[in-house]
C-alpha atoms as a PDB file:
ATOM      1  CA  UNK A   1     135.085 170.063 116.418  1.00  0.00           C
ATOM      2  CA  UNK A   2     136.760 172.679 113.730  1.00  0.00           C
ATOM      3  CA  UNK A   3     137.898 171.827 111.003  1.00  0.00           C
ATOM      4  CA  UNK A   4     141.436 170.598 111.343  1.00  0.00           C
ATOM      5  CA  UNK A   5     143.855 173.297 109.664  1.00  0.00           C
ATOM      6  CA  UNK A   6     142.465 175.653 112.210  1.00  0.00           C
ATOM      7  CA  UNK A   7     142.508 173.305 114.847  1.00  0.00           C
ATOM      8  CA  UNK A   8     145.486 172.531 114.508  1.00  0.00           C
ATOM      9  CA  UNK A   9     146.538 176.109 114.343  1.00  0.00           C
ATOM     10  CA  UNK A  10     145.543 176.746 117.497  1.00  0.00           C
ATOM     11  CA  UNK A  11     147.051 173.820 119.296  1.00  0.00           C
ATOM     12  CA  UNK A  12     150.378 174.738 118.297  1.00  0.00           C
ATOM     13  CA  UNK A  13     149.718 178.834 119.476  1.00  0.00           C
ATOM     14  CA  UNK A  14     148.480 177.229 123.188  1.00  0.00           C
ATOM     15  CA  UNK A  15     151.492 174.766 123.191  1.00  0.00           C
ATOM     16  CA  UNK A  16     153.887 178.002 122.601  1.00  0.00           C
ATOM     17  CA  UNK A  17     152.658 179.456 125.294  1.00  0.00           C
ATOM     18  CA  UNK A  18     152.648 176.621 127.604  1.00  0.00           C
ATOM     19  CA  UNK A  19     156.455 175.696 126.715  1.00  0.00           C
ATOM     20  CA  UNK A  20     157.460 179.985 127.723  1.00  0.00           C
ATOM     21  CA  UNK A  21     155.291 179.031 130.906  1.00  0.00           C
ATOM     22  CA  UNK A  22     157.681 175.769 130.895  1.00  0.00           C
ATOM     23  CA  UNK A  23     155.193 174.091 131.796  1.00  0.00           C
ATOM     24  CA  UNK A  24     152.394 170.744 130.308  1.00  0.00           C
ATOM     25  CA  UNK A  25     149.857 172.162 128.470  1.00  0.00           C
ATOM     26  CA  UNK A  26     146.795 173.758 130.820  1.00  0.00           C
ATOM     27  CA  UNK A  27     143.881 175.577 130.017  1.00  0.00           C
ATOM     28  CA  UNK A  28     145.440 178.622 131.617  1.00  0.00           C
ATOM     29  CA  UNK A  29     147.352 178.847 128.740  1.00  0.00           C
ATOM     30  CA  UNK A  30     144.349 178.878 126.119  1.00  0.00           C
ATOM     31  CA  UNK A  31     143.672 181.931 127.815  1.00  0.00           C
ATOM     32  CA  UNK A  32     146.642 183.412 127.292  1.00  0.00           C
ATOM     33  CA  UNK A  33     147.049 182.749 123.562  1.00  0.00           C
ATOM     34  CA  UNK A  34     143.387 183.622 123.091  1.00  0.00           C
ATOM     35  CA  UNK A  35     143.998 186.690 124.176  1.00  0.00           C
ATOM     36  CA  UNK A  36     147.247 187.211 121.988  1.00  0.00           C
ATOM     37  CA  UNK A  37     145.386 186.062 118.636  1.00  0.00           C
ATOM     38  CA  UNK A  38     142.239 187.868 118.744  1.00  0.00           C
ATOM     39  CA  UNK A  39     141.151 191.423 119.471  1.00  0.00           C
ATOM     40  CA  UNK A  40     140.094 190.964 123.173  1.00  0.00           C
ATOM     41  CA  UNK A  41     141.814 192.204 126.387  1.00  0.00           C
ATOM     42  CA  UNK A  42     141.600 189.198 128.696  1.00  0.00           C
ATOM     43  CA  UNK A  43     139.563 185.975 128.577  1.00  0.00           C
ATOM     44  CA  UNK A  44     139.001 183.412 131.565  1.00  0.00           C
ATOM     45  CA  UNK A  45     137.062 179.439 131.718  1.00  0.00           C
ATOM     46  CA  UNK A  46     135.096 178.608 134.473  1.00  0.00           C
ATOM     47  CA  UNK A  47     133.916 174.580 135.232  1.00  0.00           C
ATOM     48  CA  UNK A  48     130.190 174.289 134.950  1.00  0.00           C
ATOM     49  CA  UNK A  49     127.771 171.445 135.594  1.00  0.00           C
ATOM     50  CA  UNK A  50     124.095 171.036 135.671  1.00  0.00           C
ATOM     51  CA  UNK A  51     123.873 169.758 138.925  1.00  0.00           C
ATOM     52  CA  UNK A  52     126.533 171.582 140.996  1.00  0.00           C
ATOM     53  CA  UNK A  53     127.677 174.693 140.968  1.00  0.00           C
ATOM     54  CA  UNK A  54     130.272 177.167 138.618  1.00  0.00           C
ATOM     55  CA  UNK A  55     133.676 177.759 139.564  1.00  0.00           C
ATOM     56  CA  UNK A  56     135.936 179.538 137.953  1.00  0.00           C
ATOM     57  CA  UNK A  57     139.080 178.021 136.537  1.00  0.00           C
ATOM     58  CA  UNK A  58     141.515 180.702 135.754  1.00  0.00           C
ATOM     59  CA  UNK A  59     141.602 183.980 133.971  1.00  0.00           C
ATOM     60  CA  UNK A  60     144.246 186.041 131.869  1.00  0.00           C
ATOM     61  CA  UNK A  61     143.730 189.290 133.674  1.00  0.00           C
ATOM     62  CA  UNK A  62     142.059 190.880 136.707  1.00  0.00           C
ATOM     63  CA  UNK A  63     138.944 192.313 134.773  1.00  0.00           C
ATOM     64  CA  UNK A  64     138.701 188.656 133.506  1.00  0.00           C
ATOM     65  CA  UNK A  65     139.239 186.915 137.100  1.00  0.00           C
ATOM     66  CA  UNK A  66     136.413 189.885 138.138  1.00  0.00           C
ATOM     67  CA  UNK A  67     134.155 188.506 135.535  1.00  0.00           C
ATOM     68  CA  UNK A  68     134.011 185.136 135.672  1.00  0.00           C
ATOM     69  CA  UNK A  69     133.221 185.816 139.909  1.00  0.00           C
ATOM     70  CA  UNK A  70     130.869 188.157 139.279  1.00  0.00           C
ATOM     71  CA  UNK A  71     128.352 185.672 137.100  1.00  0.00           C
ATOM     72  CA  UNK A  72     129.175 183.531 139.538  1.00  0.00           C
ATOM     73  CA  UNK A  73     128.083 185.826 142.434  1.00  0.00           C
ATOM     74  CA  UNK A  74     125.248 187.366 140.805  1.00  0.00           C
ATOM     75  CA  UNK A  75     124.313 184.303 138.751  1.00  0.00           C
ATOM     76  CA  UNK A  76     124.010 185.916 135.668  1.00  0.00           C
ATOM     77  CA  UNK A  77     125.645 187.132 132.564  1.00  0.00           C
ATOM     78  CA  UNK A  78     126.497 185.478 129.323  1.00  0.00           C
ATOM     79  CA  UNK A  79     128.738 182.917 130.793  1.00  0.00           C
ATOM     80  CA  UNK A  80     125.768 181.274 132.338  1.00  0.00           C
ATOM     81  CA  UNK A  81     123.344 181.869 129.433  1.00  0.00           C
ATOM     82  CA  UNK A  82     125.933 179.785 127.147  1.00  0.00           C
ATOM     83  CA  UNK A  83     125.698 177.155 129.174  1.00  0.00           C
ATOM     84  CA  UNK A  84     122.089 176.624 129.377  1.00  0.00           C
ATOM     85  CA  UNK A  85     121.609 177.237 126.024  1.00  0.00           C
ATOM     86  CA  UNK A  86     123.983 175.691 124.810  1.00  0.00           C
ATOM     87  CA  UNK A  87     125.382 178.248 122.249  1.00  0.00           C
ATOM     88  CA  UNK A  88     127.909 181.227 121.934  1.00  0.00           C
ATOM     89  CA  UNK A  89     126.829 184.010 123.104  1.00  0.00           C
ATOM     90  CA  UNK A  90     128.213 187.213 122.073  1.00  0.00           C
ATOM     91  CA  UNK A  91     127.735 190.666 123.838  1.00  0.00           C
ATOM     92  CA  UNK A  92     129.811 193.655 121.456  1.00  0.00           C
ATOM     93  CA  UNK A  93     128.750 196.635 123.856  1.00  0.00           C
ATOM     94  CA  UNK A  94     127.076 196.040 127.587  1.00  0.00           C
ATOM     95  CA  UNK A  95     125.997 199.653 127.043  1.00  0.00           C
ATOM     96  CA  UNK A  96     123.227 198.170 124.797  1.00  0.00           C
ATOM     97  CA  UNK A  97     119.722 198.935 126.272  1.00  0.00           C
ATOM     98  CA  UNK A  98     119.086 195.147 125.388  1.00  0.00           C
ATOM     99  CA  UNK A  99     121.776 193.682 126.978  1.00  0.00           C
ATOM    100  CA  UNK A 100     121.400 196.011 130.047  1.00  0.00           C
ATOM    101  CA  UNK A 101     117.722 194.676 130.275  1.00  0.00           C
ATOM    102  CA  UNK A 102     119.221 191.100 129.841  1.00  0.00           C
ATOM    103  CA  UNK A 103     121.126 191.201 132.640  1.00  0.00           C
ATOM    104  CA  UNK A 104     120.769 194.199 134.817  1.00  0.00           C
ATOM    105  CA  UNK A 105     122.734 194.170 137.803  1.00  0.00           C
ATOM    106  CA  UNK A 106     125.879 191.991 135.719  1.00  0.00           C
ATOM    107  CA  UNK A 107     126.168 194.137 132.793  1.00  0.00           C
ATOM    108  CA  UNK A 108     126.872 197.707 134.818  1.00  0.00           C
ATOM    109  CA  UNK A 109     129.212 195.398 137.171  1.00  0.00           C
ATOM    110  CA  UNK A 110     130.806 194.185 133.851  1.00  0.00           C
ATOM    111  CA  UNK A 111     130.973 198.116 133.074  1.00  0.00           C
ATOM    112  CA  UNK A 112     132.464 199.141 136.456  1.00  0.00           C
ATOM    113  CA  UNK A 113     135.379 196.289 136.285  1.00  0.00           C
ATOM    114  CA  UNK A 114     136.573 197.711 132.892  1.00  0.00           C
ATOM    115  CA  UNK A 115     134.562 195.260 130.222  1.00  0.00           C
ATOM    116  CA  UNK A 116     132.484 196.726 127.314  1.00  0.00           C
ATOM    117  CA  UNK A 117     131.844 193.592 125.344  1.00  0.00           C
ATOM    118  CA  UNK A 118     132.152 190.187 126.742  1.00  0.00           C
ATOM    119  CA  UNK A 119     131.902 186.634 124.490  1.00  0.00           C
ATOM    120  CA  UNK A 120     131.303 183.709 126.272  1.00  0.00           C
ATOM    121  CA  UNK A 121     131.183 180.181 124.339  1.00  0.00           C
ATOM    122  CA  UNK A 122     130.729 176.739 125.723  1.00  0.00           C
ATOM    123  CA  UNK A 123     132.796 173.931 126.394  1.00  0.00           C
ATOM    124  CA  UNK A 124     131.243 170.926 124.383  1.00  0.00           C
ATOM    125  CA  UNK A 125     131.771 167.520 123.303  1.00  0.00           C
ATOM    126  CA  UNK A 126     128.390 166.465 122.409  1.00  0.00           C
ATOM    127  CA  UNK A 127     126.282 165.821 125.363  1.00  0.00           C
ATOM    128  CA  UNK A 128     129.292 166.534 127.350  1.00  0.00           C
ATOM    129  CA  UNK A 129     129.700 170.782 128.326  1.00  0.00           C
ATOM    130  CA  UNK A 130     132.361 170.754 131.231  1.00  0.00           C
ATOM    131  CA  UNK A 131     131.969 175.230 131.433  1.00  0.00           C
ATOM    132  CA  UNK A 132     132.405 177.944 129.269  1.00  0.00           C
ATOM    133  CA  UNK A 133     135.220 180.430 128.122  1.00  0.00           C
ATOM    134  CA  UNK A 134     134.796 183.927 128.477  1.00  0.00           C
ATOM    135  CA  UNK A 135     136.494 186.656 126.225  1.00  0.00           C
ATOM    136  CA  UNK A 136     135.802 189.912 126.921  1.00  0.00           C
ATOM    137  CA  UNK A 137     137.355 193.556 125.426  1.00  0.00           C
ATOM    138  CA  UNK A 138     137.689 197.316 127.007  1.00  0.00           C
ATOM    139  CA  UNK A 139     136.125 198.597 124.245  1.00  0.00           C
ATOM    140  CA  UNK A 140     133.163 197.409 121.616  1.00  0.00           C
ATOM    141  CA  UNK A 141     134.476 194.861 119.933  1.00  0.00           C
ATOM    142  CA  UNK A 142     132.393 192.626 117.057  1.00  0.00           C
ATOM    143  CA  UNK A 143     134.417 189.612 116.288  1.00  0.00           C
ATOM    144  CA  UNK A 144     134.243 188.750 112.607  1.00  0.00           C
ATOM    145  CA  UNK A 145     133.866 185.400 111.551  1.00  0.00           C
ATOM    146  CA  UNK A 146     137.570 184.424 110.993  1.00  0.00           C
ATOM    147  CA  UNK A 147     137.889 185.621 114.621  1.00  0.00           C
ATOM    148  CA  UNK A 148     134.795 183.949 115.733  1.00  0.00           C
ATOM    149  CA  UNK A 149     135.839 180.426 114.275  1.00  0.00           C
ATOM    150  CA  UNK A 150     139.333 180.879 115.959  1.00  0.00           C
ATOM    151  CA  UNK A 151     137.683 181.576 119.220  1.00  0.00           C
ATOM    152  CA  UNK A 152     135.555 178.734 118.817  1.00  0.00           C
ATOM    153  CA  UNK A 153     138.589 176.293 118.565  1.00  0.00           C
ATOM    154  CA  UNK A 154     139.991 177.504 121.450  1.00  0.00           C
ATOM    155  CA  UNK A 155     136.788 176.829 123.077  1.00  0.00           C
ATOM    156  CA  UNK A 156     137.095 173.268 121.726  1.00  0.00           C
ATOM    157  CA  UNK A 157     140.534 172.855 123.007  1.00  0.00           C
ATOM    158  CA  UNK A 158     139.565 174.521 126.497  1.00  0.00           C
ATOM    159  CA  UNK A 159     136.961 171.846 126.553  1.00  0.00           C
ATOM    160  CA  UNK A 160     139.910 168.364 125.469  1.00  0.00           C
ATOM    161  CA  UNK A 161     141.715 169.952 128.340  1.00  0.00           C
ATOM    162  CA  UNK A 162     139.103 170.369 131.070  1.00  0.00           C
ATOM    163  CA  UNK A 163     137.306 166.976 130.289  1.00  0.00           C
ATOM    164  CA  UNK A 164     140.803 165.912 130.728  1.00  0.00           C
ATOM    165  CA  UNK A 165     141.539 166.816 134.279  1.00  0.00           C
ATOM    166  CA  UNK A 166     138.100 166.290 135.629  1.00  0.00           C
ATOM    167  CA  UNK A 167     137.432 162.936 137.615  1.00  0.00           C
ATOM    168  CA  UNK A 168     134.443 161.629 137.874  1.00  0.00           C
ATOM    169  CA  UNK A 169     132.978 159.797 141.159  1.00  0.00           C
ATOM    170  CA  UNK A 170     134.658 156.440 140.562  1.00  0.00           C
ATOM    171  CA  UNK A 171     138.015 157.873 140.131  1.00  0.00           C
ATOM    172  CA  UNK A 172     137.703 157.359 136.624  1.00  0.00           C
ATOM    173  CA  UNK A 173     138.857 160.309 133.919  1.00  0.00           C
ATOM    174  CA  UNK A 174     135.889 161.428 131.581  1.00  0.00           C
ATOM    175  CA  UNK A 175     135.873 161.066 127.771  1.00  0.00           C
ATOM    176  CA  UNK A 176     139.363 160.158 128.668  1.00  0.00           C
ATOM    177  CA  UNK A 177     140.052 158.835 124.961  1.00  0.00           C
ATOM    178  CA  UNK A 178     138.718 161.529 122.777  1.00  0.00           C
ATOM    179  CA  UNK A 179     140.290 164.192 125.297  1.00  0.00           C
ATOM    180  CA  UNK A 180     144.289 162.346 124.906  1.00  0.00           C
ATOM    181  CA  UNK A 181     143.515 162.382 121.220  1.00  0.00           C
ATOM    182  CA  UNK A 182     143.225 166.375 121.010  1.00  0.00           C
ATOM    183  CA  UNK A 183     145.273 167.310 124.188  1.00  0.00           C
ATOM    184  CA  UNK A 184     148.669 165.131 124.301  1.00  0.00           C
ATOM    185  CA  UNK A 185     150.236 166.338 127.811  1.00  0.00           C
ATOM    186  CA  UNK A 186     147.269 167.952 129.370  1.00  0.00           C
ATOM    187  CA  UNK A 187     147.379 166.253 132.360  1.00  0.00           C
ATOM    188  CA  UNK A 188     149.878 167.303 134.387  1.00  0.00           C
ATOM    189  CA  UNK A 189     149.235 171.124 132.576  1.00  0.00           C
ATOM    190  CA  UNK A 190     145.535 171.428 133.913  1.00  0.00           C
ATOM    191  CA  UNK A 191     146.232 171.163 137.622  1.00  0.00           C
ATOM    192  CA  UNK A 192     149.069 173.917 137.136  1.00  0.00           C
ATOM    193  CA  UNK A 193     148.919 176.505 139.888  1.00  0.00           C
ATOM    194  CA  UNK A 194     150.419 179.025 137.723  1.00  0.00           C
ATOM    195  CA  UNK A 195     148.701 182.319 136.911  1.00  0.00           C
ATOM    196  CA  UNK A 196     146.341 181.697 139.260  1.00  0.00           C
ATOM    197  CA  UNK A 197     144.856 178.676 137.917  1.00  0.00           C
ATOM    198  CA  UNK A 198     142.954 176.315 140.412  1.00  0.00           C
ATOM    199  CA  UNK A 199     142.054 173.029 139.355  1.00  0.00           C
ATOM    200  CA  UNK A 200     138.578 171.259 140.307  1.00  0.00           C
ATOM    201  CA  UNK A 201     139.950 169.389 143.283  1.00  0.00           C
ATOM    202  CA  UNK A 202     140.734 172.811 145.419  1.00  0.00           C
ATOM    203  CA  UNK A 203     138.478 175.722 144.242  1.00  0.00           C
ATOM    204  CA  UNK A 204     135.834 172.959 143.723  1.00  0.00           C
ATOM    205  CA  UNK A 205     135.937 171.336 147.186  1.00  0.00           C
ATOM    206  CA  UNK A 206     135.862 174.136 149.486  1.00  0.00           C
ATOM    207  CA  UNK A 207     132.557 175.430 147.970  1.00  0.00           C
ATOM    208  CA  UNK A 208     130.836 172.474 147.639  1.00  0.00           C
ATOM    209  CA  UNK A 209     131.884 171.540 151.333  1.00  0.00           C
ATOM    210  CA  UNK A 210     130.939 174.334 152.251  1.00  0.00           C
ATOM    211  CA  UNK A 211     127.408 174.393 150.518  1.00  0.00           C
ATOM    212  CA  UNK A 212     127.047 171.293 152.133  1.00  0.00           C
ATOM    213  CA  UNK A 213     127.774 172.303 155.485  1.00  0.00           C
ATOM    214  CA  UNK A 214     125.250 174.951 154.923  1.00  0.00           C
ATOM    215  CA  UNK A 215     122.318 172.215 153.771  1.00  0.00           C
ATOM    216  CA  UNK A 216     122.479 171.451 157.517  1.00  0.00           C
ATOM    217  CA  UNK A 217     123.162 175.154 159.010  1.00  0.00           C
ATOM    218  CA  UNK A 218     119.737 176.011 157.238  1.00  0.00           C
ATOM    219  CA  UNK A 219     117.909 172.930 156.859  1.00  0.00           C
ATOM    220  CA  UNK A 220     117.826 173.273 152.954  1.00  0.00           C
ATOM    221  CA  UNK A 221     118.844 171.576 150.354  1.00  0.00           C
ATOM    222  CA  UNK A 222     122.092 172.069 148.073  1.00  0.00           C
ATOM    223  CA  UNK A 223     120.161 174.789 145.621  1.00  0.00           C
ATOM    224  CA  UNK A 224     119.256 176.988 148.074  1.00  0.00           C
ATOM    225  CA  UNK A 225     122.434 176.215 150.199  1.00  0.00           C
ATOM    226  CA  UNK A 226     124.519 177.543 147.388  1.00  0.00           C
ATOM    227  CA  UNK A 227     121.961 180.591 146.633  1.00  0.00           C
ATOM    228  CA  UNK A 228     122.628 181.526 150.220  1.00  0.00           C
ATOM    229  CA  UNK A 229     126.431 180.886 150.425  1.00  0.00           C
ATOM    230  CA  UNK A 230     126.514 183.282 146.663  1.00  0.00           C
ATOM    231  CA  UNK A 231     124.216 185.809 147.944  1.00  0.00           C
ATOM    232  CA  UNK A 232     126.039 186.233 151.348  1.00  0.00           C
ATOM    233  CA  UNK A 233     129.230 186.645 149.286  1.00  0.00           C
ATOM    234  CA  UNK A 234     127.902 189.321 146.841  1.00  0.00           C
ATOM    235  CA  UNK A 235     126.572 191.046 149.627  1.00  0.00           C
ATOM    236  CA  UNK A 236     129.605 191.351 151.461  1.00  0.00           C
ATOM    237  CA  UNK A 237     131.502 192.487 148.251  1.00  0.00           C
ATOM    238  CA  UNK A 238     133.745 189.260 148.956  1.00  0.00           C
ATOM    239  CA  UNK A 239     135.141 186.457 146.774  1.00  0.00           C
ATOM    240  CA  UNK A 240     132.925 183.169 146.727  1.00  0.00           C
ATOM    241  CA  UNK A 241     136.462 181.213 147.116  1.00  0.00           C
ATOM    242  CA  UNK A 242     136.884 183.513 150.670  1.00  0.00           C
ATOM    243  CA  UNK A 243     133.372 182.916 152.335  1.00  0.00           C
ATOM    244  CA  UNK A 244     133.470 179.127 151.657  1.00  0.00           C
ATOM    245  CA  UNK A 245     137.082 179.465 153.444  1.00  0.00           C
ATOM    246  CA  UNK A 246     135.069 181.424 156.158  1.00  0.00           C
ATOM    247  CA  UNK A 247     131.881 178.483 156.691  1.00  0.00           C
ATOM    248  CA  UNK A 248     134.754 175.668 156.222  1.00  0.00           C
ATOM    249  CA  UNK A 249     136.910 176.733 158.746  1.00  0.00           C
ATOM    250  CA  UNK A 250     133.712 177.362 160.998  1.00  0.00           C
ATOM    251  CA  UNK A 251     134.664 181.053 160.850  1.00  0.00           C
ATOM    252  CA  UNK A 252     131.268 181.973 159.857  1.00  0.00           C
ATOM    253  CA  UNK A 253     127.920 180.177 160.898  1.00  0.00           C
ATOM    254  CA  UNK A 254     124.374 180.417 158.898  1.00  0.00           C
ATOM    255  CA  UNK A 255     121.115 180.324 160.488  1.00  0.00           C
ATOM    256  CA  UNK A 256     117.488 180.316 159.232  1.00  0.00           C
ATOM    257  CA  UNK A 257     116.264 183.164 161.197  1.00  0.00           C
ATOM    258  CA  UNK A 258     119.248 185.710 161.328  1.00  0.00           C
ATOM    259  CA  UNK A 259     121.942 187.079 159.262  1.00  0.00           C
ATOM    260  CA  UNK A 260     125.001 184.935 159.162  1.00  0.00           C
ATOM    261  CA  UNK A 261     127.128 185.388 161.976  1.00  0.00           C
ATOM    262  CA  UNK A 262     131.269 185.229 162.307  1.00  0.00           C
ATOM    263  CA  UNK A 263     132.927 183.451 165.272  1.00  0.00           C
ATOM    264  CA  UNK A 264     136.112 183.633 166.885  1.00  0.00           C
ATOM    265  CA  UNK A 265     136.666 180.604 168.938  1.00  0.00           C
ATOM    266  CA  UNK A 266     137.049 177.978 165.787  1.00  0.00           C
ATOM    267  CA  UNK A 267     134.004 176.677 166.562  1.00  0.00           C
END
């Protein structure tokens, strides 16, 4: 954690925002004040895991909703590389030869959806990294390191508030201790629908079910069930979100040996 005079900063700019929401706490609304105290246009979290897949949370803007589905989709970008390695990781200008080399097909999708620099830093409590917030800015943009520290503690109070919701397979909350200590009230504010914010037990479940469904479509297992499902999705120019819908609802079938295949009949 941050040292407390800036944490403690920053809790009170996210709780302003959540009380002109009128609503708990939620990490929709470190988003929001993100973007109000620091010089970026929109910023977005998505949940992360090393075992399942991404999905994004909830973003401040369009371009930052656009984002955080296109890592998903392509399966890279920064967001992902901060979560593996564990560290910020912070893009000023995607026009960069090195960054366009980095990640080739993201950064000119980044380009096209109105993003020039993008920061993404993870959402850690020691061992424990529930996803990553994204920042990103229309123009280049290096964040100094006032700015940087600042964006850092709202990382650490994305991550109190996500650890927060999340329930674990038992039905027990995770870390729930530490995360009531630094998020009084986030609760109820992390499963807000507002602003487009989806909470693990909606966004979450349709994918996965329908990954799973797909482990028996294909005769695969959940890897390269969910490289299918996101590579179906980006090839169709569609939301991940949409095509699970699709393969839940048995609106679309899978098969090893032909292109997926849309049906009409519910079945």
């Amino acid at each position: 954690m941050r040292n407390d005079s800036r944490s403690s900063r920053i809790q009170v700019l996210v709780a302003e925002q959540a009380a002109r929401r009128g609503a708990p706490v939620g990490v929709v609304d470190v988003c929001t004040a993100a973007v109000a105290a620091l010089p970026v246009g929109g910023a977005g979290v998505s949940a992360m895991s090393g075992n399942t897949a991404s999905h994004p949370l909830c973003g401040s803007d369009d371009i930052s909703e656009q984002l955080e589905e296109l890592q998903l989709t392509l399966g890279e970008g920064p967001c992902l590389d901060a979560f593996t390695h564990g560290s910020a990781v912070l893009s000023p200008d995607l026009l960069t030869g090195a960054l366009q080399d980095r990640w080739p097909v993201f950064a000119d999708a980044a380009l096209e959806a109105g993003a020039r620099a993008v920061f993404a830093l993870p959402l850690q409590i020691g061992a424990i990294s529930p996803g990553v917030l994204d920042l990103y800015a229309d123009v280049p943009t290096v964040l100094d390191p006032e700015e940087l520290a600042d964006a850092l503690a709202f990382a650490d109070l994305a991550t109190l508030l996500l650890l927060d919701a999340r329930i674990d397979e038992t039905g027990a909350r995770i870390d729930e201790t530490g995360a009531r200590a630094g998020a009084s009230g986030a609760r109820a504010g992390a499963s807000s629908p507002d602003h487009g914010f989806e909470d693990l037990g909606g966004y979450r479940a349709e994918i996965d079910q329908a990954t799973g469904i797909l482990t028996v479509q294909l005769g695969v297992g959940i890897d390269e069930a969910f490289v299918r499902l996101r590579a179906h999705a980006y090839m169709q120019g569609r939301r991940l979100a949409d095509v699970a819908a699709d393969v839940v609802a048995h609106r679309l079938r899978f098969s090893p040996d032909s292109e997926p295949e849309r049906t009409y009949d519910g079945n």
